[in-house]
N, C-alpha and C. Protein backbone atom coordinates (compact mmCIF):
# COMPACT_ATOMS: atom_id res chain seq x y z
N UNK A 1 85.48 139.82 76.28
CA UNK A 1 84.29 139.16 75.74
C UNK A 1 84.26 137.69 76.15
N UNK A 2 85.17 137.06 76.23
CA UNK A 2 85.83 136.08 76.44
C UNK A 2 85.08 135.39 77.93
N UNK A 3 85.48 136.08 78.61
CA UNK A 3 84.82 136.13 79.88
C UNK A 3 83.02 136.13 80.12
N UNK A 4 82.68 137.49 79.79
CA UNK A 4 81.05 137.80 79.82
C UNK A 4 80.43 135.98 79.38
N UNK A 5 80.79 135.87 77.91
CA UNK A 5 80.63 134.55 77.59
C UNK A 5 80.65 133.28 78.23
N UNK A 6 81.99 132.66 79.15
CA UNK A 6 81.79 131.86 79.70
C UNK A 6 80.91 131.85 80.87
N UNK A 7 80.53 133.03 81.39
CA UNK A 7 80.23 133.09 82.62
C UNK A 7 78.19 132.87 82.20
N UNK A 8 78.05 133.66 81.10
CA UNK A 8 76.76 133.19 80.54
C UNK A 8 76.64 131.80 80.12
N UNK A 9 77.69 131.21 79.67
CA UNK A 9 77.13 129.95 79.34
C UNK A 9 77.61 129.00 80.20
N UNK A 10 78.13 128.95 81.23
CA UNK A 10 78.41 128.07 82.22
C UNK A 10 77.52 127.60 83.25
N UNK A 11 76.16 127.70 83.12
CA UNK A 11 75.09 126.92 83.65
C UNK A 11 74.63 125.81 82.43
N UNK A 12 75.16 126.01 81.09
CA UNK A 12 74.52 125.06 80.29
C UNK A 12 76.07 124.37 79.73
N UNK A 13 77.33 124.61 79.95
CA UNK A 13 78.52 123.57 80.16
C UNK A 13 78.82 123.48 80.89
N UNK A 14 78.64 123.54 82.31
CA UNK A 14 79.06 123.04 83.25
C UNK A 14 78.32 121.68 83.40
N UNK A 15 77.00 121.54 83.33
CA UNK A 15 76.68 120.03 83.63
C UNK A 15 77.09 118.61 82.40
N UNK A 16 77.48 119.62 81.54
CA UNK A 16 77.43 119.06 80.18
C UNK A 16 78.99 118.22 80.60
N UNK A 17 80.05 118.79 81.13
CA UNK A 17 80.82 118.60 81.71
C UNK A 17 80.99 117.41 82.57
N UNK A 18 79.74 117.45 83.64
CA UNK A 18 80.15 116.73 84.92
C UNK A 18 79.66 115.38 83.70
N UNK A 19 78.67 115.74 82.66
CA UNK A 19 78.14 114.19 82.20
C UNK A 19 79.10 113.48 81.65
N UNK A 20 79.91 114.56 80.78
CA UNK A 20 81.26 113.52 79.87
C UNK A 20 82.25 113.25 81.10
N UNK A 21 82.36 113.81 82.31
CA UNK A 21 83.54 113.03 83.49
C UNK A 21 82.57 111.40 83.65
N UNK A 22 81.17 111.46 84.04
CA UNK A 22 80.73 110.63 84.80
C UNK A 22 80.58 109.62 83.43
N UNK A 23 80.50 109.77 82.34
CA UNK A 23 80.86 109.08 81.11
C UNK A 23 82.17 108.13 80.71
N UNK A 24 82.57 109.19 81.02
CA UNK A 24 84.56 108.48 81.14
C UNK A 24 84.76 107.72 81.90
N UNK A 25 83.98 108.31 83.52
CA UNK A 25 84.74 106.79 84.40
C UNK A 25 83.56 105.87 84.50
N UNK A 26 82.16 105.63 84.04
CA UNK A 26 81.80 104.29 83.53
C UNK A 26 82.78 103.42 82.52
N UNK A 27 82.70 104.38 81.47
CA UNK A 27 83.55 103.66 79.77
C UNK A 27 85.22 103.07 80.87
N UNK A 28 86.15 104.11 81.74
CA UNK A 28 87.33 103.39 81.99
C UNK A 28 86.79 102.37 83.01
N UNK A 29 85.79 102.18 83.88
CA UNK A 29 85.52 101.37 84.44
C UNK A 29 84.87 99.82 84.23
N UNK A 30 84.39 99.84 83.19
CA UNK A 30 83.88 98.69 81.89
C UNK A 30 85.33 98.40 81.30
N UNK A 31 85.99 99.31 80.76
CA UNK A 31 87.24 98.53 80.28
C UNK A 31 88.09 97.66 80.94
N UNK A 32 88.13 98.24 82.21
CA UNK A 32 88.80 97.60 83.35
C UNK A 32 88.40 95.98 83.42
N UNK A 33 86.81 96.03 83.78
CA UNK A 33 86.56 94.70 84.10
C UNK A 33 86.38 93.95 83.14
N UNK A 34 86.26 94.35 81.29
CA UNK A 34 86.43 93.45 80.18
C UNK A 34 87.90 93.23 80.05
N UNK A 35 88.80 93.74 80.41
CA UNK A 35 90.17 93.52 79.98
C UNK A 35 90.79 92.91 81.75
N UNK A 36 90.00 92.19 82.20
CA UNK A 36 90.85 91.36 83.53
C UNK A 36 90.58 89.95 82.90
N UNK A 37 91.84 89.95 83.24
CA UNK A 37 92.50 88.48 82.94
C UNK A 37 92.28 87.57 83.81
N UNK A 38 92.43 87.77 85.15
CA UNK A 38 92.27 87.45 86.24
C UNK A 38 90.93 86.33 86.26
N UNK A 39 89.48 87.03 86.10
CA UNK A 39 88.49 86.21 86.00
C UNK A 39 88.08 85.29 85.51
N UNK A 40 88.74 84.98 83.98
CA UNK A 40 89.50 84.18 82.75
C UNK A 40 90.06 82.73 83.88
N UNK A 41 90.69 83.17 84.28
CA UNK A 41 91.89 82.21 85.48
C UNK A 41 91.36 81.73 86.26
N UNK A 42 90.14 82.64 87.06
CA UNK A 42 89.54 81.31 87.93
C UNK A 42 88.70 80.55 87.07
N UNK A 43 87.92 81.09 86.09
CA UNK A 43 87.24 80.56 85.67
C UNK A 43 88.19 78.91 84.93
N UNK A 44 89.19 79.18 84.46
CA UNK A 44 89.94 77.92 83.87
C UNK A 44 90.07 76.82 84.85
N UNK A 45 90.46 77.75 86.45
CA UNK A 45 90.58 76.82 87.80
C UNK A 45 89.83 75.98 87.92
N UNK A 46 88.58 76.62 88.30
CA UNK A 46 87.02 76.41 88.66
C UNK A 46 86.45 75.34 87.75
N UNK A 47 87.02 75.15 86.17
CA UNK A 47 86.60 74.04 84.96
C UNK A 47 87.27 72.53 85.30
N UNK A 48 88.70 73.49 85.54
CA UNK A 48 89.61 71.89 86.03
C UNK A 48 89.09 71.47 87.07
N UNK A 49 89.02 71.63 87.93
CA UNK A 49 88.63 71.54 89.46
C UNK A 49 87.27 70.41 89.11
N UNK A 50 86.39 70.98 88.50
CA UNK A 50 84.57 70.09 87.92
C UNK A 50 85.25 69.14 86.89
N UNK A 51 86.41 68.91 86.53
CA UNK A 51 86.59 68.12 85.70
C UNK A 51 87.45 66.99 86.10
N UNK A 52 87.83 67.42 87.64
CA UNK A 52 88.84 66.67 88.19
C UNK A 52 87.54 65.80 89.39
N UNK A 53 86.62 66.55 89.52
CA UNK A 53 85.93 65.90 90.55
C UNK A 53 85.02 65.36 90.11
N UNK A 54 84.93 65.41 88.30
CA UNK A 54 83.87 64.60 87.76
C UNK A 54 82.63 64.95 87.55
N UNK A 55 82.55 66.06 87.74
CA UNK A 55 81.05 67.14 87.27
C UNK A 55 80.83 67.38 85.86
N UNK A 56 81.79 67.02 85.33
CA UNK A 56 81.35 67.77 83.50
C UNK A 56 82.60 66.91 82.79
N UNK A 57 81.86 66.46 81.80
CA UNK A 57 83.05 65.29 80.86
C UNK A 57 83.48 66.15 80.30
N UNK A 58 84.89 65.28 79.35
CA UNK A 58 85.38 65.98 78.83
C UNK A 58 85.45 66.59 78.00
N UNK A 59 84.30 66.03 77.00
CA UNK A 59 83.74 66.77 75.94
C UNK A 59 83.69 68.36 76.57
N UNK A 60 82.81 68.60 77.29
CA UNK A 60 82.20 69.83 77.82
C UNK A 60 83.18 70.51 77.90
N UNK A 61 84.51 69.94 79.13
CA UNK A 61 85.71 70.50 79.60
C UNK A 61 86.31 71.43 78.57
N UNK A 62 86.32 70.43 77.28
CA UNK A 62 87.19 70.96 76.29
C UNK A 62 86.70 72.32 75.77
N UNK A 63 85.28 72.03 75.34
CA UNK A 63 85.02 72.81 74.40
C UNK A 63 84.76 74.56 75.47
N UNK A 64 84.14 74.52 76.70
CA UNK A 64 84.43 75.42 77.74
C UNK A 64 85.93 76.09 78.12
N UNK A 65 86.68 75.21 78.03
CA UNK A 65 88.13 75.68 78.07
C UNK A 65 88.74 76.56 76.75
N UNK A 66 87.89 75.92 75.92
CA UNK A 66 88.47 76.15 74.57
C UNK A 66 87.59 77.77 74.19
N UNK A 67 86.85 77.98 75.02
CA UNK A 67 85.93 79.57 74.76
C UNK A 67 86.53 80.16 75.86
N UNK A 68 87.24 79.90 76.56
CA UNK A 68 87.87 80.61 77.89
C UNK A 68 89.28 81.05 77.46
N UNK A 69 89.71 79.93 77.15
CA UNK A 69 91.66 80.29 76.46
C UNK A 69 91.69 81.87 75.24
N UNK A 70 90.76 81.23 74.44
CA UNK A 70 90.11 82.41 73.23
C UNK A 70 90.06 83.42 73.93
N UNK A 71 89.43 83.83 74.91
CA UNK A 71 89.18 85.30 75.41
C UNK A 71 90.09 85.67 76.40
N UNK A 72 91.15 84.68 76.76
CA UNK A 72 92.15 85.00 77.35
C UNK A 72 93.25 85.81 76.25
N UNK A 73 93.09 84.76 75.34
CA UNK A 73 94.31 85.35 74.05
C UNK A 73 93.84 86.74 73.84
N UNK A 74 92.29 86.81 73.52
CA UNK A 74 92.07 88.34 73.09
C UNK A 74 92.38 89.50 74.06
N UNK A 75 92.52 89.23 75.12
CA UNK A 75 92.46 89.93 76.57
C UNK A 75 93.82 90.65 76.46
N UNK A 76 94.90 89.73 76.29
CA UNK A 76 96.54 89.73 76.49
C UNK A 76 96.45 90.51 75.08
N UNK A 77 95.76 89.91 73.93
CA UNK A 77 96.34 90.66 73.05
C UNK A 77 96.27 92.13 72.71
N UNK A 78 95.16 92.80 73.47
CA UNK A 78 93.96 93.86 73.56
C UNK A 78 95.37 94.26 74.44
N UNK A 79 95.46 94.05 75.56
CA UNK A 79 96.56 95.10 76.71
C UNK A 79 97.58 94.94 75.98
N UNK A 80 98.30 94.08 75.22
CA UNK A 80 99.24 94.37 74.40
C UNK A 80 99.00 95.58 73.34
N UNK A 81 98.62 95.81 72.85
CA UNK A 81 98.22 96.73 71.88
C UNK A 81 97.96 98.00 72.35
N UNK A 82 97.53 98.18 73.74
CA UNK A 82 97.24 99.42 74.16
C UNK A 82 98.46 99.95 74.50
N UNK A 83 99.41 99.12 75.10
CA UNK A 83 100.84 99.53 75.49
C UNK A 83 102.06 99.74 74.63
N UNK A 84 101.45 99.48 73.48
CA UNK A 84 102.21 99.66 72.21
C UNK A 84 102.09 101.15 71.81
């Protein structure tokens, strides 16, 4: 019975299927690029750098650095936790 069954309903789970794969690797592919650290880093570079050449005082510097470090901490702390 087992059989007859899948074979009848495998035009209406099979696509149902390909949608939760093509689901999964958006969702792991979004995680990927919210949890890089990496972009965090130039971006800190890229602040010093305008702050060294005099594009943005330091007021700005700070408070920009200071929303960049924050989402660095959450970043590290987020991959910490997953590896736990």
């Amino acid at each position: 019975m087992g059989i007859i069954l899948n074979t009848l309903m495998s035009p209406l789970i099979g696509p149902m299927k390909g949608v939760f794969w093509v689901a999964e690797q958006i969702k792991d592919q979004t995680d990927a690029e919210i949890y890089d650290d990496s972009k965090i880093l130039v971006e800190l570079s890229e602040l010093e750098l305008l702050l060294d050449l005099e594009k943005i005082e330091l007021k700005d510097f700070e408070a920009k650095e200071d929303v960049l470090l924050k989402r660095l901490q959450e970043i590290r702390k987020a991959k910490k936790n997953d590896s736990v």
